[in-house]
N, C-alpha and C. Protein backbone atom coordinates (compact mmCIF):
# COMPACT_ATOMS: atom_id res chain seq x y z
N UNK A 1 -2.05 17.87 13.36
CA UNK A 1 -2.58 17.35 12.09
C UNK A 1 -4.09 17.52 12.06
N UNK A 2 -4.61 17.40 11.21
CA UNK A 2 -6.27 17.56 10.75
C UNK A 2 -6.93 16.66 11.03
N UNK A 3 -6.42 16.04 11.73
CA UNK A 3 -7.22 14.21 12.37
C UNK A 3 -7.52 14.69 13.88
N UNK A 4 -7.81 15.03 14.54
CA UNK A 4 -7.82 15.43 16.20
C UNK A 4 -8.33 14.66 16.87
N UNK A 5 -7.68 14.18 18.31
CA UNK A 5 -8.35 13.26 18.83
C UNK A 5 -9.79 13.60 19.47
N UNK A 6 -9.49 14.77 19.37
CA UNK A 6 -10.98 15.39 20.20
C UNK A 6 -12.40 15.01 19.10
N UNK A 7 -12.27 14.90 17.90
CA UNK A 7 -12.81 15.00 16.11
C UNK A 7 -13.07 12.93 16.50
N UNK A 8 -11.98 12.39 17.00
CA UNK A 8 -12.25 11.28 17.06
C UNK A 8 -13.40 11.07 18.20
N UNK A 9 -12.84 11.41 19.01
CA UNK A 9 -13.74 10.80 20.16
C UNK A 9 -15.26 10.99 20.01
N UNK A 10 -15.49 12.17 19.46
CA UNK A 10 -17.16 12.69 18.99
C UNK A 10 -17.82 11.49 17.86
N UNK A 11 -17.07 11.34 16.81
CA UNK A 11 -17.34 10.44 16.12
C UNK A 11 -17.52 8.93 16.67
N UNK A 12 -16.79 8.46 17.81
CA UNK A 12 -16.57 7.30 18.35
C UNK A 12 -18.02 7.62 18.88
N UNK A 13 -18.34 8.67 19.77
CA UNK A 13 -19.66 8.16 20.50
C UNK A 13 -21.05 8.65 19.57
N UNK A 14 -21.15 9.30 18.55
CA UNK A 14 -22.26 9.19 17.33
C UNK A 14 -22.19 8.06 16.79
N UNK A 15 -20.96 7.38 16.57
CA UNK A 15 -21.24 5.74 15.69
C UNK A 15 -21.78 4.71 16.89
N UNK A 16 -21.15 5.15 17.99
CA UNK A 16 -21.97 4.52 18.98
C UNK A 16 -23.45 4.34 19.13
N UNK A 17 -23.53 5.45 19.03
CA UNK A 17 -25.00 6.15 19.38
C UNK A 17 -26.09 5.61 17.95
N UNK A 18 -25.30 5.86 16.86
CA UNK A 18 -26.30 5.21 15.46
C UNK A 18 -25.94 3.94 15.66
N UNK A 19 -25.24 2.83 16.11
CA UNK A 19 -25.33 1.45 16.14
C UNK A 19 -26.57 0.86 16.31
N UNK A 20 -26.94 1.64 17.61
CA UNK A 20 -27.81 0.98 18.19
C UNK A 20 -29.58 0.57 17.26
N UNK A 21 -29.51 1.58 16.48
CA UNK A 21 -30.68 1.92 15.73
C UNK A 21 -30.73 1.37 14.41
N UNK A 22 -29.46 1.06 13.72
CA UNK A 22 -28.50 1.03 12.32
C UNK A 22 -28.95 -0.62 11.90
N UNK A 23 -29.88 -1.06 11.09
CA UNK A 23 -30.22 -2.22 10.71
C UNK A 23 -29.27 -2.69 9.14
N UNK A 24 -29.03 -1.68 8.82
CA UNK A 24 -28.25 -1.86 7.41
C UNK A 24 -26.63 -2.62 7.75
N UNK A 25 -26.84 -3.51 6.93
CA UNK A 25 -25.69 -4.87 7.45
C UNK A 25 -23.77 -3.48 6.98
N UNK A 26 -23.87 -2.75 5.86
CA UNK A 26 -22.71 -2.48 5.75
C UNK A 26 -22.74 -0.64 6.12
N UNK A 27 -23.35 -0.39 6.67
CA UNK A 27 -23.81 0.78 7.72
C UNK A 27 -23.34 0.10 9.05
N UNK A 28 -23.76 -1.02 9.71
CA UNK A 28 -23.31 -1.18 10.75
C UNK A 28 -22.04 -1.44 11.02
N UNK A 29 -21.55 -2.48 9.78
CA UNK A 29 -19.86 -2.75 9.69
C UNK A 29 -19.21 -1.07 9.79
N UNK A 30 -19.37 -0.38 8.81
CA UNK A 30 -18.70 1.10 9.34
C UNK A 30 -18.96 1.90 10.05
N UNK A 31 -20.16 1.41 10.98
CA UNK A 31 -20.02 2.35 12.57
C UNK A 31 -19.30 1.68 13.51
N UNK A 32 -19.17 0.40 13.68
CA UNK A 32 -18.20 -0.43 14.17
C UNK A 32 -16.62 -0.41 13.91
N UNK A 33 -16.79 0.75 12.81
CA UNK A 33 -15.22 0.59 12.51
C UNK A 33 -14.77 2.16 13.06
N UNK A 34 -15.62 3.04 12.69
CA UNK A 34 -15.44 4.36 12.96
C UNK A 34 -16.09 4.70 14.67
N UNK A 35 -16.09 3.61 15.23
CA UNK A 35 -16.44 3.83 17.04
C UNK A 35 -14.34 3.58 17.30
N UNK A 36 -13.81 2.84 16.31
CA UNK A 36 -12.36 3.29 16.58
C UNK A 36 -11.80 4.65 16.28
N UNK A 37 -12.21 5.27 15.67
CA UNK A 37 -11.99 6.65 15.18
C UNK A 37 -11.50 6.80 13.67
N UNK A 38 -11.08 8.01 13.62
CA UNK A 38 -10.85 7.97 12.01
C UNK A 38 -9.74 7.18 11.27
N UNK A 39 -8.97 6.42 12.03
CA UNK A 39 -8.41 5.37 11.31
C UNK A 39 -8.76 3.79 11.13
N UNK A 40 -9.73 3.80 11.58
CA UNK A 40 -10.29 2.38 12.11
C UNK A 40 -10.85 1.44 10.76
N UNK A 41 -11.40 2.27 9.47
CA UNK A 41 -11.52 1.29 8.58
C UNK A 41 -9.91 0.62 8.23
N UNK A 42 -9.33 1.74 7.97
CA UNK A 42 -7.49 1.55 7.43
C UNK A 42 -7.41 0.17 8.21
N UNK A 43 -7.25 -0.42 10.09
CA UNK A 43 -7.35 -0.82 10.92
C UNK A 43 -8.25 -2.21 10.02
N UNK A 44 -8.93 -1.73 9.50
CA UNK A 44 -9.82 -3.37 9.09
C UNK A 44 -8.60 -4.03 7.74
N UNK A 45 -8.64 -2.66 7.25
CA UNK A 45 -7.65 -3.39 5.85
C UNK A 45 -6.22 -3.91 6.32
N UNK A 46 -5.80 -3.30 7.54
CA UNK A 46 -4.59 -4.22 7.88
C UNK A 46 -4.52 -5.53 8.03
N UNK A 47 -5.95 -5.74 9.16
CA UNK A 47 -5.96 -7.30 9.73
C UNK A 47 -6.74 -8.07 8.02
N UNK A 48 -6.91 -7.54 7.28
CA UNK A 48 -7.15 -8.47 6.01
C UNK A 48 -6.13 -8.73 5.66
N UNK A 49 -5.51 -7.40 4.89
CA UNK A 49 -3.54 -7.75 4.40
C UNK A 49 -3.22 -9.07 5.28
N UNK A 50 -3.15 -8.85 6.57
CA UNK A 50 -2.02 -10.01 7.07
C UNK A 50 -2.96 -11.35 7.09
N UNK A 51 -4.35 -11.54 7.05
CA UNK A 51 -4.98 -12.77 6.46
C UNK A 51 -5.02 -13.40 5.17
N UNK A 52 -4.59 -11.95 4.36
CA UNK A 52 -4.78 -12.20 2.66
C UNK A 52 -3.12 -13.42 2.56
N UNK A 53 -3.47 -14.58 3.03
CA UNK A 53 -2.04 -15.50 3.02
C UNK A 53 -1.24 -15.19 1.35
N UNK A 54 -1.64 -15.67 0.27
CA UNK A 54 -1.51 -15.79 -1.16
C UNK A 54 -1.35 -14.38 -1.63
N UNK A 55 -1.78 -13.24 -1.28
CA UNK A 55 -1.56 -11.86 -1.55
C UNK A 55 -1.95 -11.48 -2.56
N UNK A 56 -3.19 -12.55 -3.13
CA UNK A 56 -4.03 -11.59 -4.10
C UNK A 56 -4.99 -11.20 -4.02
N UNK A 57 -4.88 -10.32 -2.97
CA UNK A 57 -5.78 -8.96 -2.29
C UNK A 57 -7.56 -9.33 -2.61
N UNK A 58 -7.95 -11.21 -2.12
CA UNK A 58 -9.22 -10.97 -2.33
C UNK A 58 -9.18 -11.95 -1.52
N UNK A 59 -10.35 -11.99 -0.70
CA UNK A 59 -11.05 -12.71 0.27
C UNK A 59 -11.90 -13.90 0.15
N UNK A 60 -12.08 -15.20 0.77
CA UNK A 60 -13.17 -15.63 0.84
C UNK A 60 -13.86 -15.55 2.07
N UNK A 61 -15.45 -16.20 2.04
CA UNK A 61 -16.15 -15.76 2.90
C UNK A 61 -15.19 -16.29 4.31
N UNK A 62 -14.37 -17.63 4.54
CA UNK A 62 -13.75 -18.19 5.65
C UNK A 62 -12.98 -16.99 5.78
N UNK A 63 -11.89 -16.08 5.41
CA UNK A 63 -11.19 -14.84 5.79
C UNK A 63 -11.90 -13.83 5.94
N UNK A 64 -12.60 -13.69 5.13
CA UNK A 64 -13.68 -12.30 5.63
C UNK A 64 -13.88 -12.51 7.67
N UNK A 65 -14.61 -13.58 7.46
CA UNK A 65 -15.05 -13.94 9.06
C UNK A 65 -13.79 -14.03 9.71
N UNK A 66 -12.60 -14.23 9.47
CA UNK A 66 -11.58 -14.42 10.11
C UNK A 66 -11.07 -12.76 10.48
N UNK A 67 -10.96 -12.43 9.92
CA UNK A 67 -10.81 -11.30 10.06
C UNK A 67 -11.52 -10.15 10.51
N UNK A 68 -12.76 -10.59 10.17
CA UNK A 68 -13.50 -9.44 10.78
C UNK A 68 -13.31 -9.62 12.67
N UNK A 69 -13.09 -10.98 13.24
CA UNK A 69 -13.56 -11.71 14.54
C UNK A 69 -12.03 -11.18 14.96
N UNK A 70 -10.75 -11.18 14.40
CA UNK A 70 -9.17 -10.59 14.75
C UNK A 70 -9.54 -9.16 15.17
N UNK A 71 -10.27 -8.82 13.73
CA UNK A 71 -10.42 -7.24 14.49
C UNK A 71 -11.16 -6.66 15.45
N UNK A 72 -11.91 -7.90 16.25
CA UNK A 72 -12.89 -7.26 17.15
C UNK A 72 -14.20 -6.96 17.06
N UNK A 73 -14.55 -7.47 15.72
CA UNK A 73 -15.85 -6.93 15.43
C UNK A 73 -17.05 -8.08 15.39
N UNK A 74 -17.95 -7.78 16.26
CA UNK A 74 -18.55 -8.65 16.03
C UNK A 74 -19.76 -8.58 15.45
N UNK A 75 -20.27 -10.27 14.79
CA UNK A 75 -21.02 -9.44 13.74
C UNK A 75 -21.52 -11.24 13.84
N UNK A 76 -22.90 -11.81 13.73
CA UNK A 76 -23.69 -12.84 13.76
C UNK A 76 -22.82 -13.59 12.36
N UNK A 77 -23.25 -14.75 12.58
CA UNK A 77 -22.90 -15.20 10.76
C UNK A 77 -23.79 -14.94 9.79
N UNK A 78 -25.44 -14.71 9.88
CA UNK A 78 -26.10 -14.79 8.76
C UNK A 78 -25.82 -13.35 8.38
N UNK A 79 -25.33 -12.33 9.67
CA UNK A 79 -24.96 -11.28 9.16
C UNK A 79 -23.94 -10.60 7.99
N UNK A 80 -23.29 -11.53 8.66
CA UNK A 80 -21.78 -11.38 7.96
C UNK A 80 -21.78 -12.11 6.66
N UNK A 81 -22.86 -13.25 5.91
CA UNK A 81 -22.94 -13.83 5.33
C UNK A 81 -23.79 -12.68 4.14
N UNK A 82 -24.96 -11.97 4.54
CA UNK A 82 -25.49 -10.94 4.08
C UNK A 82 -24.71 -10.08 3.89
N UNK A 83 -23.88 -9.63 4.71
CA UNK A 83 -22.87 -8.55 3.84
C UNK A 83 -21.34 -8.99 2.66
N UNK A 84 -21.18 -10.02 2.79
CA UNK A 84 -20.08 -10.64 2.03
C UNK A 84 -20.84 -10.75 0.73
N UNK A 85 -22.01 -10.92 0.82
CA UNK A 85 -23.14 -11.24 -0.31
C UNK A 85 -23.39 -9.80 -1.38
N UNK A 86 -23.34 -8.85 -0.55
CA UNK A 86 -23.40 -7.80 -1.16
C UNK A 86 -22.14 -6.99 -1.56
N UNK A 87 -21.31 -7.77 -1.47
CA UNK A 87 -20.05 -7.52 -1.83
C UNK A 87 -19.43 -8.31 -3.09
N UNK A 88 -19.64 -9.21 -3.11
CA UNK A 88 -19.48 -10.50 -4.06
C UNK A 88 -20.53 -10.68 -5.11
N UNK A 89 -20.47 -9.35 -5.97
CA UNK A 89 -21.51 -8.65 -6.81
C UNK A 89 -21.49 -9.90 -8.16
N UNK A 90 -20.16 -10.52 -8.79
CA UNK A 90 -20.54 -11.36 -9.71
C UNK A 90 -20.40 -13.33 -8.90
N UNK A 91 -20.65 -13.06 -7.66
CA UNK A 91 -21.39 -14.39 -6.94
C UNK A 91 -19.78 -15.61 -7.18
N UNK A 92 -18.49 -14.63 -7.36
CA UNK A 92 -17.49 -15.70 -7.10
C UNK A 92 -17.22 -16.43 -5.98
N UNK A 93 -18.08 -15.67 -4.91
CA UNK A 93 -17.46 -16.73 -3.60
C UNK A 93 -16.06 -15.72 -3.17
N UNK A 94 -15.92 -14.66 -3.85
CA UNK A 94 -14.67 -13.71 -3.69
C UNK A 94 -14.62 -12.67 -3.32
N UNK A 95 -14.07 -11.66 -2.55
CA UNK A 95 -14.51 -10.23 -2.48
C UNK A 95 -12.82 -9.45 -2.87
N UNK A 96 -12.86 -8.38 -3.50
CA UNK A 96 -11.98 -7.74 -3.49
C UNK A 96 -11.71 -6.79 -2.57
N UNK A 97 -11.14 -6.90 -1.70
CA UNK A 97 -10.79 -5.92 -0.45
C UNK A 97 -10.46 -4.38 -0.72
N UNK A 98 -10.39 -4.38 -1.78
CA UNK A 98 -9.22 -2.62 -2.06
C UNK A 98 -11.14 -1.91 -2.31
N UNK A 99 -11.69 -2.70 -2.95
CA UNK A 99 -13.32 -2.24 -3.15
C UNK A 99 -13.82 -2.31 -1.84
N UNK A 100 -13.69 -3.50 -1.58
CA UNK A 100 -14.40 -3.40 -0.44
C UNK A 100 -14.61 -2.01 0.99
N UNK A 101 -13.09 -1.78 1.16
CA UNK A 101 -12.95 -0.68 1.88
C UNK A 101 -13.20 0.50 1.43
N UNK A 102 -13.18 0.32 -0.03
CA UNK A 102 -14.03 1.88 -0.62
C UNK A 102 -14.86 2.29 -0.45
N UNK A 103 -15.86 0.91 -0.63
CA UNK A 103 -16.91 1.03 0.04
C UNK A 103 -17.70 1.13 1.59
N UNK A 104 -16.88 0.79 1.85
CA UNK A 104 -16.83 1.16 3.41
C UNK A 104 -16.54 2.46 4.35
N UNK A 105 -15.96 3.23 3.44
CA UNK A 105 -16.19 4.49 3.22
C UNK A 105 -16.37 5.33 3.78
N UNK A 106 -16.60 6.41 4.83
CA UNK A 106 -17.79 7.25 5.12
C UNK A 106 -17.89 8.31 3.63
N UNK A 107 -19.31 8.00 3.10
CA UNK A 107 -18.99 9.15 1.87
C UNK A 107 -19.23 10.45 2.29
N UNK A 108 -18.74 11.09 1.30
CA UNK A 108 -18.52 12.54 1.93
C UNK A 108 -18.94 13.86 0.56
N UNK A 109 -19.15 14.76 0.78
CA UNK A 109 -19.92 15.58 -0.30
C UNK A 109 -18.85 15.87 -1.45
N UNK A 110 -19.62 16.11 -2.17
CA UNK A 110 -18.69 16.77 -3.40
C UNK A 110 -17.42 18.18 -3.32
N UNK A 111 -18.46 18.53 -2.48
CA UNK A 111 -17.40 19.78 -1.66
C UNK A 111 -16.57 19.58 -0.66
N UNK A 112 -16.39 18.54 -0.02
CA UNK A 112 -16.00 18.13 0.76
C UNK A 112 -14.68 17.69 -0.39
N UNK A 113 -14.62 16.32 -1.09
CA UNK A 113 -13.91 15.42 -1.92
C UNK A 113 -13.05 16.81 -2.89
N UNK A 114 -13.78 18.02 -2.98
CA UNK A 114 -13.11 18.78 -3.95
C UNK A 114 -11.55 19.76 -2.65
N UNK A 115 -12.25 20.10 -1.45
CA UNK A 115 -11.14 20.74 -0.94
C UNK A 115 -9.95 19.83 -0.25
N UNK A 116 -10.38 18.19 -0.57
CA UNK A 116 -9.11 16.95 -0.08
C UNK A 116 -8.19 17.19 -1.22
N UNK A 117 -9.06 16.95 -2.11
CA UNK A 117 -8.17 17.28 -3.92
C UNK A 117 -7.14 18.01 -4.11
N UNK A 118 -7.82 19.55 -3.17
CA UNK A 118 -7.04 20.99 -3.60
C UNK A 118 -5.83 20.87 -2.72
N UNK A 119 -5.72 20.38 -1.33
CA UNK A 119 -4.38 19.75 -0.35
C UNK A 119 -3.60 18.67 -1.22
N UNK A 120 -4.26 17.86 -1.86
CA UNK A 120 -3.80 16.76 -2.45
C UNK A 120 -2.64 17.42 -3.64
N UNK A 121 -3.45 18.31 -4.69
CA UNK A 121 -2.65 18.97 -5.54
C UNK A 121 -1.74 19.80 -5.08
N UNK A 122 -1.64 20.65 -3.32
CA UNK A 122 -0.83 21.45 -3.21
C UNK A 122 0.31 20.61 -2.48
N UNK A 123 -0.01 19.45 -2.28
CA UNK A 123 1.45 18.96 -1.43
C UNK A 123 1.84 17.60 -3.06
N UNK A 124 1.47 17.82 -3.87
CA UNK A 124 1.92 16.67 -4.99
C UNK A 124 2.58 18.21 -5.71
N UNK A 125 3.79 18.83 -5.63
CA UNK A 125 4.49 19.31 -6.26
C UNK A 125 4.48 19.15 -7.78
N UNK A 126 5.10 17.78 -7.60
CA UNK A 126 5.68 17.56 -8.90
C UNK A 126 4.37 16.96 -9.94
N UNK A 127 3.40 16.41 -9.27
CA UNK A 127 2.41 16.49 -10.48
C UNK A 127 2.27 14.87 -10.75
N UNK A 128 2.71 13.99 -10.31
CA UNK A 128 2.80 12.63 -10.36
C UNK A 128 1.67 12.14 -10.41
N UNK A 129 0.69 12.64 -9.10
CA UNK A 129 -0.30 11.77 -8.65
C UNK A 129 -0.10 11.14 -7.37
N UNK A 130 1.34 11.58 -6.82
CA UNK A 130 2.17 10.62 -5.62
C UNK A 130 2.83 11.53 -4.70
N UNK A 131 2.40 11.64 -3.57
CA UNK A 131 3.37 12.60 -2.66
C UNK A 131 4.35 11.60 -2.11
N UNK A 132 5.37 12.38 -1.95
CA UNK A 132 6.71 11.48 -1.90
C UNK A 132 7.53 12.65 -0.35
N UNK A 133 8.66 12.36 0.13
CA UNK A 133 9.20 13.16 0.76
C UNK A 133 9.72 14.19 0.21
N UNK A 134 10.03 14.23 -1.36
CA UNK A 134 10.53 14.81 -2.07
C UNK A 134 9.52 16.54 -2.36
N UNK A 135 7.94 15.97 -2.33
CA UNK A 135 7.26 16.66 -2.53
C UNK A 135 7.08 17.80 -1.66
N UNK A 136 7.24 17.13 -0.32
CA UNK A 136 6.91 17.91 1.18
C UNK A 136 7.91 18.71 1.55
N UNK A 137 9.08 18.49 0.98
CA UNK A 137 9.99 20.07 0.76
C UNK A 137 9.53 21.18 0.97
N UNK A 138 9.73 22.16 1.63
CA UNK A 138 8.85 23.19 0.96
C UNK A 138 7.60 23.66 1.53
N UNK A 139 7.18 22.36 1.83
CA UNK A 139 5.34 22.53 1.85
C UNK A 139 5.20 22.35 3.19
N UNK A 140 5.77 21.21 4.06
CA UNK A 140 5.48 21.12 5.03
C UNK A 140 6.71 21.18 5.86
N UNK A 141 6.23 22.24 7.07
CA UNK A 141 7.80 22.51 7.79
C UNK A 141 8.01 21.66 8.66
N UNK A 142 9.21 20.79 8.85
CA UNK A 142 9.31 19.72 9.73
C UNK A 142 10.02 20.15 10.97
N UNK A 143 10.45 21.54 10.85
CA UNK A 143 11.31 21.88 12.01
C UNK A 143 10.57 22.56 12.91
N UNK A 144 9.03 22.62 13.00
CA UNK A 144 8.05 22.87 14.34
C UNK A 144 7.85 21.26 14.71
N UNK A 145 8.83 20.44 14.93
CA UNK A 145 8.11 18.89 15.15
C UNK A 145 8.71 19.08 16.54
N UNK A 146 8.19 18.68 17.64
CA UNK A 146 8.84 18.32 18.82
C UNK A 146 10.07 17.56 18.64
N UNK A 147 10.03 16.56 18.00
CA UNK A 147 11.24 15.52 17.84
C UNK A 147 11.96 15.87 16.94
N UNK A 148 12.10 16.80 16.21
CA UNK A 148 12.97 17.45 15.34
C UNK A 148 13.67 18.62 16.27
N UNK A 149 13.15 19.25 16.96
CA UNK A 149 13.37 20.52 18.10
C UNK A 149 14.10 19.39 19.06
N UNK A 150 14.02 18.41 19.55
CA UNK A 150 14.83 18.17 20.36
C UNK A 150 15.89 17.22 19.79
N UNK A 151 16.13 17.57 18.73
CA UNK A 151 17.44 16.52 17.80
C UNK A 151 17.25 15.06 18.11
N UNK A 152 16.05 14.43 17.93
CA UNK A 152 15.72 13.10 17.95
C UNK A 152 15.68 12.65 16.70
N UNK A 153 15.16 13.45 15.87
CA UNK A 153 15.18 12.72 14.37
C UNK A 153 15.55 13.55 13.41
N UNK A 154 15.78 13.61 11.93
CA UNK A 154 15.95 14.61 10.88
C UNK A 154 14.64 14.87 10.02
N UNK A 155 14.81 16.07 9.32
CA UNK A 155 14.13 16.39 8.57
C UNK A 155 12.90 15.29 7.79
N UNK A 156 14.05 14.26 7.11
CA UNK A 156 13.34 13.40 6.29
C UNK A 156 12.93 12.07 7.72
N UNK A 157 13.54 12.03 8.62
CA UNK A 157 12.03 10.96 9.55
C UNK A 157 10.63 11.52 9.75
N UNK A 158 11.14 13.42 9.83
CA UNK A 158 9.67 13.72 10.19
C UNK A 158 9.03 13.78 8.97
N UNK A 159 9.31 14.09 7.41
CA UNK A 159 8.18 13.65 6.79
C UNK A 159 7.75 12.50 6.44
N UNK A 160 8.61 11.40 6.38
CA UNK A 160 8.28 10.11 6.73
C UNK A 160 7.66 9.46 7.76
N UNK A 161 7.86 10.34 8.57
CA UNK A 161 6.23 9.84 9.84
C UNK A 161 4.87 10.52 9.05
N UNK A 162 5.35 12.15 8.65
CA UNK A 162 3.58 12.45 8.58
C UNK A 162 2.92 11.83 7.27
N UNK A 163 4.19 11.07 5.95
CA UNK A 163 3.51 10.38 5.18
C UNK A 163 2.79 9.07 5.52
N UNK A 164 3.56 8.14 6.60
CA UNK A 164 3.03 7.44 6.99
C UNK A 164 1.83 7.21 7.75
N UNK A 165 1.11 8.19 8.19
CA UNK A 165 -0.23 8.44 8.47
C UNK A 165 -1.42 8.28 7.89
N UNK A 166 -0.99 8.86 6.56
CA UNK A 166 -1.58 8.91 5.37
C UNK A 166 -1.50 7.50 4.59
N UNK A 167 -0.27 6.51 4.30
CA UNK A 167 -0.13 6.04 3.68
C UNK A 167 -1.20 4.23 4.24
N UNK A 168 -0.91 3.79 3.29
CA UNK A 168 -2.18 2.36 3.40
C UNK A 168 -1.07 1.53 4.53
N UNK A 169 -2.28 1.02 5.04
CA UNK A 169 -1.40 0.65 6.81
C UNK A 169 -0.46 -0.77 6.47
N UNK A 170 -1.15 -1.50 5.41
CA UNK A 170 -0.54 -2.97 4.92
C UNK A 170 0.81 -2.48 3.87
N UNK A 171 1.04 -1.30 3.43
CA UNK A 171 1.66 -0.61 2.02
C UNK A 171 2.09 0.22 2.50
N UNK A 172 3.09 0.31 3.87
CA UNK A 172 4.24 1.37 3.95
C UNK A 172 5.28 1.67 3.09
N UNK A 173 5.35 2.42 1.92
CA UNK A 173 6.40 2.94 1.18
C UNK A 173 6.90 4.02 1.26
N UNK A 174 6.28 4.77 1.96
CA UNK A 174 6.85 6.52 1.53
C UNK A 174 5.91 7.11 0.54
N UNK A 175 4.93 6.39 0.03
CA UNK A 175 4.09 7.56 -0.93
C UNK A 175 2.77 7.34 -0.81
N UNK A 176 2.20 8.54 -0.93
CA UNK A 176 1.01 8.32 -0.36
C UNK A 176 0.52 8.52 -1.89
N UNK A 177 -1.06 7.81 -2.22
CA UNK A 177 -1.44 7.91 -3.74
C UNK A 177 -2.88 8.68 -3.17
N UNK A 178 -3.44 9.21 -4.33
CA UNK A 178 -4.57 10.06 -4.13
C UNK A 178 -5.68 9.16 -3.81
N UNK A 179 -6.23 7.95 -3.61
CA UNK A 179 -6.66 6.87 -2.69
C UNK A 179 -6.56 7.11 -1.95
N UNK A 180 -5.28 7.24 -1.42
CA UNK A 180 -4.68 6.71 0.46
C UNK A 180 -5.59 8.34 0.96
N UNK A 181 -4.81 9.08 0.31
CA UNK A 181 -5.13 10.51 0.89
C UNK A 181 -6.49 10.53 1.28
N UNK A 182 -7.41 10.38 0.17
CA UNK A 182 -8.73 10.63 -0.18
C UNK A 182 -9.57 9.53 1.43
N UNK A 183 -8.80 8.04 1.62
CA UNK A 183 -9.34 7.50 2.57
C UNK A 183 -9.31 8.07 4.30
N UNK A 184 -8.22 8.35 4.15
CA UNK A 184 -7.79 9.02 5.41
C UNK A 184 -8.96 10.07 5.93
N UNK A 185 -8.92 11.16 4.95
CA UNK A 185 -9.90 12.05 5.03
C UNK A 185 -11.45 11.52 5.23
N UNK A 186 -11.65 10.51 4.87
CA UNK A 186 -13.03 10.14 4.40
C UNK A 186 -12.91 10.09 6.26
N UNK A 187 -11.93 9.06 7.18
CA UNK A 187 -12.42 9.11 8.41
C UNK A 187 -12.66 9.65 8.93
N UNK A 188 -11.76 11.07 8.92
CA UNK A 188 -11.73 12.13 9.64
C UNK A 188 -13.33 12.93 9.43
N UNK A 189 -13.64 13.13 7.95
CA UNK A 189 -14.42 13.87 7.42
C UNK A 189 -15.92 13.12 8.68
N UNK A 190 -15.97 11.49 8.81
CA UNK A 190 -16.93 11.20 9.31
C UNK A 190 -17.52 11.75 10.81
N UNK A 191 -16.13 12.30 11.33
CA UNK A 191 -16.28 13.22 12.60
C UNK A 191 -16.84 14.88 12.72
N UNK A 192 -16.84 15.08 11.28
CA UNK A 192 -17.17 16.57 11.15
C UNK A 192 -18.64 15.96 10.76
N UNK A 193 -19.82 17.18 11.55
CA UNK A 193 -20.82 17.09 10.92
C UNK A 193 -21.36 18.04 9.66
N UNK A 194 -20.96 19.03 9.75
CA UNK A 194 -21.09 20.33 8.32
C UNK A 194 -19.48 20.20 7.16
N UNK A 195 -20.04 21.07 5.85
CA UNK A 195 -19.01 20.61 4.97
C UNK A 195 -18.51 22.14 5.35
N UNK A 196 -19.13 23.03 5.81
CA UNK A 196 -18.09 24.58 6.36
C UNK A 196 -17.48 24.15 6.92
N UNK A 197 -17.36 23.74 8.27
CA UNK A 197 -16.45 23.68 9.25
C UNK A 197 -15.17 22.58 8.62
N UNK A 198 -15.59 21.53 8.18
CA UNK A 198 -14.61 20.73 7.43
C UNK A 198 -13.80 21.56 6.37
N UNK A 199 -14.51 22.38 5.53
CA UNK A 199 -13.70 23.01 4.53
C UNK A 199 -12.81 24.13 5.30
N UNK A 200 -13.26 24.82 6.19
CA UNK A 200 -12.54 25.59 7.23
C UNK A 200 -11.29 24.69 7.61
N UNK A 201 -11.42 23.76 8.57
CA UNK A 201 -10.28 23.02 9.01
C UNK A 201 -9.23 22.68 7.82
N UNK A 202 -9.40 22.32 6.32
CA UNK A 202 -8.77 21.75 5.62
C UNK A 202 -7.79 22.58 5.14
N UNK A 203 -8.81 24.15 4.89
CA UNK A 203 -8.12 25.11 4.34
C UNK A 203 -7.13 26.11 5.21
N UNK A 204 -7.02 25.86 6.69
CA UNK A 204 -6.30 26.26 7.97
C UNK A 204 -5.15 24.65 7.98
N UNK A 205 -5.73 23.64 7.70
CA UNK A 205 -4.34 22.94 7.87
C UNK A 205 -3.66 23.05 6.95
N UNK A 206 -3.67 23.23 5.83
CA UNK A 206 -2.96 23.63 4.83
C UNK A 206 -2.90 24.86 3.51
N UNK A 207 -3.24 25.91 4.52
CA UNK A 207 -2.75 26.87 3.65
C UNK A 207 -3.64 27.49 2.48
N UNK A 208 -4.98 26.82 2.27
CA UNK A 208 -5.33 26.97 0.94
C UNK A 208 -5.95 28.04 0.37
């Protein structure tokens, strides 16, 4: 897949390496998240999901801190108080998490966001907006899978594993939405330092 652990580990020790220097309160929250590698924000939005008790996907400052301290991260209180602050843009005392992790982000170039798009449109077949197993017919061959080669699973587990990669870690369904996709990439993308070599890799993992 286009995620490599080797892509991780480089990234793990540059976010390392900018921590140390990194005074910006929500710069530091996402080098702390991306020293886990490219799934590690996803990794923050899980341990929220399972704090979000009531399930309307918004935080107060007591869960924010709860969660951030589950996931390992540590972070002062006036710190964490400064960044909840800048999150809690109309001062409810609330944060919306689905923003929040957007923002959390690694952003990534325009050229970059345009060749996720062009994978995005070539494995969404049908045009939905939603890759489904239905979509990956076709597109992605499941019978080079090790565990398909040794009759461990069928066709549809293996694209149901590689959607689940993709898909939001709290929101296992089977479909990945052009969000999920777009986040995934954003981690990975934070391990590449040029938008060639990234657009290279994207357009070799899939064909384009």
């Amino acid at each position: 897949m286009a995620g490599t652990s080797r892509h991780d580990r480089e990234m793990a020790m540059n976010a390392k390496r900018q921590l140390s220097d990194c005074s910006d309160p929500i710069e530091r929250l996402r080098l702390q998240c991306l020293i886990r590698g490219s799934s590690g924000i996803k990794g923050l939005g899980r341990t929220f999901r399972v704090i979000d008790d009531d399930n309307n996907r918004t935080l107060d400052f007591k869960e924010f801190m709860k969660g951030l301290n589950e996931y390992g991260i540590m972070i002062e209180k006036d710190e964490a108080t400064a960044l909840f602050q800048q999150f809690d843009r109309d001062g409810s005392g609330t944060i919306d998490f689905d923003e929040f992790l957007i923002t959390l982000r690694p952003p990534m170039s325009n050229a970059r966001k345009e060749v996720v798009m062009q994978a995005f449109r070539k494995l969404d077949k049908t045009g939905d907006g939603v890759i489904t197993i239905e979509d990956l017919r076709g597109v992605y061959n499941a019978r080079y899978h090790p565990r398909y080669q040794n009759g461990e699973w069928t066709e549809d587990q293996v694209f149901r594993m590689f959607l689940d990669s993709f898909d939001s870690p709290y929101d296992k369904d089977g479909k990945v939405t052009q969000e999920e996709f777009m986040n995934y990439y954003a981690g990975v993308s934070a391990s590449i330092d040029t938008d060639v070599y990234f657009i290279v890799m994207m357009r070799n993992a899939w064909k384009l």
